[in-house]
Structures are given as structure tokens and as C-alpha cells.
C-alpha atoms as a PDB file:
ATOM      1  CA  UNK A   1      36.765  17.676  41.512  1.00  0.00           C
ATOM      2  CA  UNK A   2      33.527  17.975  43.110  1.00  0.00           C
ATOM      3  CA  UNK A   3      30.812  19.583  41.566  1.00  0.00           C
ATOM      4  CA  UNK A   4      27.903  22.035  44.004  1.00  0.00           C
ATOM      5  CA  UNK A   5      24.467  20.716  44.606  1.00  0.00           C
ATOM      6  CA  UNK A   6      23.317  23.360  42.449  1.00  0.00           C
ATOM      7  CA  UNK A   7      25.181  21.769  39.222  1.00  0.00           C
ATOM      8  CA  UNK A   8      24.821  18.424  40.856  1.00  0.00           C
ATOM      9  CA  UNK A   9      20.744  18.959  40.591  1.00  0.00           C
ATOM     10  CA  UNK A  10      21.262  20.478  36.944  1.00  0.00           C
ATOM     11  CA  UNK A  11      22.724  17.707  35.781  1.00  0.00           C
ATOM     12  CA  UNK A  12      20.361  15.244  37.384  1.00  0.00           C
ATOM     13  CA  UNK A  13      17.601  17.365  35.859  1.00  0.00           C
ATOM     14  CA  UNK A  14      18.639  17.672  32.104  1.00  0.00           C
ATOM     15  CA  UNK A  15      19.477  13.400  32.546  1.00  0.00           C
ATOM     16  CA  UNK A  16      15.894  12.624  33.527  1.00  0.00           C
ATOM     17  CA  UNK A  17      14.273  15.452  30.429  1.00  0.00           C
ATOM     18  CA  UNK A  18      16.350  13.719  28.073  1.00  0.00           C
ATOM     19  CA  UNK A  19      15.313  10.333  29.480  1.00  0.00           C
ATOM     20  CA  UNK A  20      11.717  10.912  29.683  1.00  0.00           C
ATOM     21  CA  UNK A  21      11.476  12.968  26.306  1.00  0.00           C
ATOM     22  CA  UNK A  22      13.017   9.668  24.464  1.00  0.00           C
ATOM     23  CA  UNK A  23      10.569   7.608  26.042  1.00  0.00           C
ATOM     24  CA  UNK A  24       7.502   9.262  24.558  1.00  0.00           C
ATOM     25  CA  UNK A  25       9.075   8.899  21.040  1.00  0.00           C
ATOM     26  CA  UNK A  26      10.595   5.137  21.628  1.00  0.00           C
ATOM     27  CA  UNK A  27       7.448   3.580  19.793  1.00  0.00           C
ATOM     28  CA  UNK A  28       8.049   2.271  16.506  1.00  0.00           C
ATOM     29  CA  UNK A  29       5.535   2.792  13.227  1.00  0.00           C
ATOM     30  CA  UNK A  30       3.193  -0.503  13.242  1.00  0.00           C
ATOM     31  CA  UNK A  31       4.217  -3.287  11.604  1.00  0.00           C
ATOM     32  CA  UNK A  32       2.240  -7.057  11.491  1.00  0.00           C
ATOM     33  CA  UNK A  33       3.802 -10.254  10.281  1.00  0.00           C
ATOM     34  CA  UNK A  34      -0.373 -11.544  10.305  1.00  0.00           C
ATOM     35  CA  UNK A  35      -0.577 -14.745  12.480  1.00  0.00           C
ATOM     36  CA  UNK A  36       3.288 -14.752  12.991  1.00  0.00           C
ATOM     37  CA  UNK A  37       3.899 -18.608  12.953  1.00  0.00           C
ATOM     38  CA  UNK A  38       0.641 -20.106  12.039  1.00  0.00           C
ATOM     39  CA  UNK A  39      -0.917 -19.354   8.731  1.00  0.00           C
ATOM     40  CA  UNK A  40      -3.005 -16.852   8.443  1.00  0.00           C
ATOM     41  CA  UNK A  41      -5.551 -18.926   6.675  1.00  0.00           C
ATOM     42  CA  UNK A  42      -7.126 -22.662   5.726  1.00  0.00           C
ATOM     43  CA  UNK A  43      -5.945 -23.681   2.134  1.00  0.00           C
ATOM     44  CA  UNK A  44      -9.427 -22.866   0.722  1.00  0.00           C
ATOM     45  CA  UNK A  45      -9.150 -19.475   2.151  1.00  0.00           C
ATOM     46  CA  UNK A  46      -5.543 -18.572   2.335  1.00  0.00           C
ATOM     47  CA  UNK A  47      -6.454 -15.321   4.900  1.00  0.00           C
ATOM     48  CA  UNK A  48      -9.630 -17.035   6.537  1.00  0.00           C
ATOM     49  CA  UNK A  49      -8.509 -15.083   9.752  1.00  0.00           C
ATOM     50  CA  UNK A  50      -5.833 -12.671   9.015  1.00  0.00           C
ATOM     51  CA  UNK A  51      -7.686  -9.590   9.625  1.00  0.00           C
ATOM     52  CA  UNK A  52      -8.085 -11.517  13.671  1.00  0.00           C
ATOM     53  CA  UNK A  53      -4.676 -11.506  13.616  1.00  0.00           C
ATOM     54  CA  UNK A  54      -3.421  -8.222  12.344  1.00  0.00           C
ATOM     55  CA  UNK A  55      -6.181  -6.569  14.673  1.00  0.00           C
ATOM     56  CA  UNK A  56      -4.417  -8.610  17.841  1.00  0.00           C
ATOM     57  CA  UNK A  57      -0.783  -7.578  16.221  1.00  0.00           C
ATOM     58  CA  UNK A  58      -2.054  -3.847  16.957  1.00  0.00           C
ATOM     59  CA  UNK A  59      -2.927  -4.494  20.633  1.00  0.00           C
ATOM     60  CA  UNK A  60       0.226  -6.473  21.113  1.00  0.00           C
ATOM     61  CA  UNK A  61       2.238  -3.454  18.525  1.00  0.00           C
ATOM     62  CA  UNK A  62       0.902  -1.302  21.330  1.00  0.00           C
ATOM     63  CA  UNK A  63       0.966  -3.134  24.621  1.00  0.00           C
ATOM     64  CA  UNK A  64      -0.261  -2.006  28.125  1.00  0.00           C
ATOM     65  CA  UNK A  65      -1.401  -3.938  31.274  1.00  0.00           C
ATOM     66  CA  UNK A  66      -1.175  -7.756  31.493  1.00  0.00           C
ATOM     67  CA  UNK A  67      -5.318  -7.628  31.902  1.00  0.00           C
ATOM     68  CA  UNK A  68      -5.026  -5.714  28.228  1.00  0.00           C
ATOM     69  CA  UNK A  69      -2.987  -8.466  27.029  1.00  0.00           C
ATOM     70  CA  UNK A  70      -5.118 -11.553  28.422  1.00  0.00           C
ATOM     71  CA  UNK A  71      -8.215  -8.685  26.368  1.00  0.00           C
ATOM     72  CA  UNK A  72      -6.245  -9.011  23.507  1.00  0.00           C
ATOM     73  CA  UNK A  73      -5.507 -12.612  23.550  1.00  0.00           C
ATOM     74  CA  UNK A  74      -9.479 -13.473  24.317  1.00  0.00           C
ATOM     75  CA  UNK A  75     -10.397 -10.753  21.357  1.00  0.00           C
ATOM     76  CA  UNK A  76      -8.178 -13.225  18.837  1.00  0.00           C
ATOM     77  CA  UNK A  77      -9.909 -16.644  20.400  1.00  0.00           C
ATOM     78  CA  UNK A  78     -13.340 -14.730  19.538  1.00  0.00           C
ATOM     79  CA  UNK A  79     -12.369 -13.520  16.409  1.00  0.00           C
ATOM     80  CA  UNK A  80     -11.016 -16.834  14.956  1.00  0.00           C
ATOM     81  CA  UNK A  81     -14.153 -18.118  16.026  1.00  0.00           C
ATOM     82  CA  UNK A  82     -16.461 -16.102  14.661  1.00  0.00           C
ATOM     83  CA  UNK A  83     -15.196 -17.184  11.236  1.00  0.00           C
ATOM     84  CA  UNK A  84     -16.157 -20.768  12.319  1.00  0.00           C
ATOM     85  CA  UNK A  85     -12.748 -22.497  13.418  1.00  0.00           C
ATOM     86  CA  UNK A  86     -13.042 -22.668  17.498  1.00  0.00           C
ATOM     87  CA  UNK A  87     -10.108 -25.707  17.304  1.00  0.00           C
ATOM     88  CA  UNK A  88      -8.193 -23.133  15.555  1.00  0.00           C
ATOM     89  CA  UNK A  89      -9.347 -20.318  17.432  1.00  0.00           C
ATOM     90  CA  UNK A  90      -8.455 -22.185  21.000  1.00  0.00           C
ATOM     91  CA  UNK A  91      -5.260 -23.427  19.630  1.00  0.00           C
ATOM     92  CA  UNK A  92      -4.121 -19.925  18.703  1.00  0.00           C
ATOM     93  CA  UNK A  93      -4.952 -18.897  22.019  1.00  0.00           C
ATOM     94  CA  UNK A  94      -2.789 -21.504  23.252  1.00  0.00           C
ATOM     95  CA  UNK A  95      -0.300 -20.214  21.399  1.00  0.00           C
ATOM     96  CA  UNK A  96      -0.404 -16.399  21.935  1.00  0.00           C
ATOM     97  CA  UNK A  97      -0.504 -16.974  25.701  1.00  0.00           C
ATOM     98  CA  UNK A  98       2.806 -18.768  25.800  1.00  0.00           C
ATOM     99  CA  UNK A  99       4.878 -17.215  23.368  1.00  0.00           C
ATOM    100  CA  UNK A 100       3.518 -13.590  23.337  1.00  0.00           C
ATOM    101  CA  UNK A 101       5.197 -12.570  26.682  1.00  0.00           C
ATOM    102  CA  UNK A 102       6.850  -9.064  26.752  1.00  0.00           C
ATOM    103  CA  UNK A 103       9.727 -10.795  28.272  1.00  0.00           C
ATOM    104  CA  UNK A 104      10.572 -13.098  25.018  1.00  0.00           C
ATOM    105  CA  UNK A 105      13.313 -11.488  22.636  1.00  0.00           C
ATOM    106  CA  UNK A 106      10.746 -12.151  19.821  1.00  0.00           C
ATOM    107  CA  UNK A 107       9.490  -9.452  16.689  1.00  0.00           C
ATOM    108  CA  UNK A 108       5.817 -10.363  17.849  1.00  0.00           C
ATOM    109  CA  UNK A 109       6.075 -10.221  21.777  1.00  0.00           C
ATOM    110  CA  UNK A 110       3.607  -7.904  23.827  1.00  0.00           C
ATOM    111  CA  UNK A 111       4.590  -4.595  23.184  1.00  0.00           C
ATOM    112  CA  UNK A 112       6.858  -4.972  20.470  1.00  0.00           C
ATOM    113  CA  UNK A 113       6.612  -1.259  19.266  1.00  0.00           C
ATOM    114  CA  UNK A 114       8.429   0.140  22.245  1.00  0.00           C
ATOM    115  CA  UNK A 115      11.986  -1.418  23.562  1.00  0.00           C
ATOM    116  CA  UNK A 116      12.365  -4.550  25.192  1.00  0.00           C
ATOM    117  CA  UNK A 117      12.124  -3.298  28.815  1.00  0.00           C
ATOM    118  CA  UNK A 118       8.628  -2.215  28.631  1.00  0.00           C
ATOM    119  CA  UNK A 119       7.192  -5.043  29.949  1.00  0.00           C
ATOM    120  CA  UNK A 120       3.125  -4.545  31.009  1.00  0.00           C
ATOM    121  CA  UNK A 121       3.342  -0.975  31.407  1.00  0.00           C
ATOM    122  CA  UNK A 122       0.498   1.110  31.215  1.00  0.00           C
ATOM    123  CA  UNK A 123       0.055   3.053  28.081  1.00  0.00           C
ATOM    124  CA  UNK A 124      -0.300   6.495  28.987  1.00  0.00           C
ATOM    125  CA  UNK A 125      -3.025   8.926  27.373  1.00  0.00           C
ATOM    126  CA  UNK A 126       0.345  10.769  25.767  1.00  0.00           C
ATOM    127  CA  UNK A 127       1.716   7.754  24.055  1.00  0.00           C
ATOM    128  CA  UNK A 128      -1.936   6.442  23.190  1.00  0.00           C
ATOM    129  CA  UNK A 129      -1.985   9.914  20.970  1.00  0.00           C
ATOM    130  CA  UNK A 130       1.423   9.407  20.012  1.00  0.00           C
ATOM    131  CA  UNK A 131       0.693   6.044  18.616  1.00  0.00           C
ATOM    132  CA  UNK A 132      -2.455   7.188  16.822  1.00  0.00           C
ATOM    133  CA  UNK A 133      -0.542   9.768  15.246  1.00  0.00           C
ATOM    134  CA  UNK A 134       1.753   7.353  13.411  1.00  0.00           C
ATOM    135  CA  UNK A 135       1.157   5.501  10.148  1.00  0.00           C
ATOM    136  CA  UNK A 136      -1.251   2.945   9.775  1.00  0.00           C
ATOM    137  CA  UNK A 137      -0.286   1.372   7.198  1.00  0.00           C
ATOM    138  CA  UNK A 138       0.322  -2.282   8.151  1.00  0.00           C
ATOM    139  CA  UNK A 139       4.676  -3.114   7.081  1.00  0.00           C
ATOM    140  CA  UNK A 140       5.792  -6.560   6.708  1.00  0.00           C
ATOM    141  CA  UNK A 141       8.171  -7.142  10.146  1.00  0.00           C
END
């Protein structure tokens, strides 16, 4: 059976609507785990730098660029610092830049909100206003 050009292109064109509609709506509500597999705090001060962390978990929740990512990633190293822990702070760095990657299967990779094939994309001013629409309610991932 071969089908006209004319149902050929309608078919083509209700694929790509229903593959670009699902896209805008592929990002999941926020969720942090706080400093994923370092503590989130010293013993005397059992969430010393949590609030660092669950601040970078929304830039990585989010994702973007690789430049947004290496931002994010500096914005943690500051933050941990600022509390007075630059071993930590460097250390966590360290840490983020090797196992954050949008290409690990991990819950706390670079863009972990949106499917695994993401990768760096660019977050688009559409999705940016999705994402601010959604809950922000930090959940336990």
C-alpha cells in the first residue's frame, strides 16, 4: 500500500506535534536528596551546608548548557565556603564535576528533571516557565 504525499506529510506532521508537545511537559516536579553522597553537614552542625546543596540540586533538577553546569558547580564551591569549610567546599567540587555528568544513569546527574537524553541542552524560555510553574516544595528522591 502506498500512502500520497499529502497523508505522507500528515502523518509526519501530527508525529513531530505529539513529539514536541511531550517534550515541554517531560520535566519532573523538583526533588533534592541534599548533598547526595556526602553529608550534608559536620557532626556539630548536621546541615552546615545543605541549603548549598539543595540550591545546586535545583540548577542540576533543571539543567541547561555545560557553561550553566560548570556556574552551578562553582556556585556550590562558593557556597560551601562561605560557611567556612573551603577543604570541603573544593572537595565537593571535585566531586560534582566527575559524577554530575548528564550522561551518568544517576538520580542526581545534570538535568535529572527531564529524561536521560537531554544532555546540555539549552533550557528554553518555555520550559524555564514551565519549571517555575511546578511545585517547590523540595521531595526526598
Amino acid at each position: 500500500m502506498k500512502l500520497s504525499r499529502p497523508v505522507k506529510i500528515s502523518f509526519f506532521s501530527i508525529f513531530l506535534l505529539i513529539f514536541t508537545n511531550a517534550h515541554a511537559i517531560e520535566l519532573k516536579p523538583f526533588t533534592s536528596d541534599g548533598c547526595s553522597a556526602f553529608p550534608d553537614g559536620t557532626i556539630k552542625d548536621s546541615n552546615k551546608w545543605l541549603n548549598c546543596c539543595i540550591a545546586h540540586d535545583k540548577a542540576y533538577w533543571l539543567g541547561g548548557t555545560y557553561e550553566e553546569r560548570l556556574k552551578a558547580d562553582n556556585d556550590l564551591e562558593a557556597c560551601i565556603a562561605s560557611v567556612g569549610d573551603e577543604k570541603t567546599a573544593k572537595l565537593m567540587w571535585a566531586g560534582v564535576r566527575v559524577g554530575g555528568s548528564p550522561y551518568w544513569f544517576s538520580t542526581f546527574r545534570w538535568s535529572y528533571g527531564w529524561p536521560y537524553t537531554r544532555g546540555y541542552a539549552p533550557i528554553t524560555a518555555e520550559e524555564k516557565a514551565f519549571a517555575e510553574s511546578l511545585p517547590i516544595q523540595p521531595q526526598k528522591h
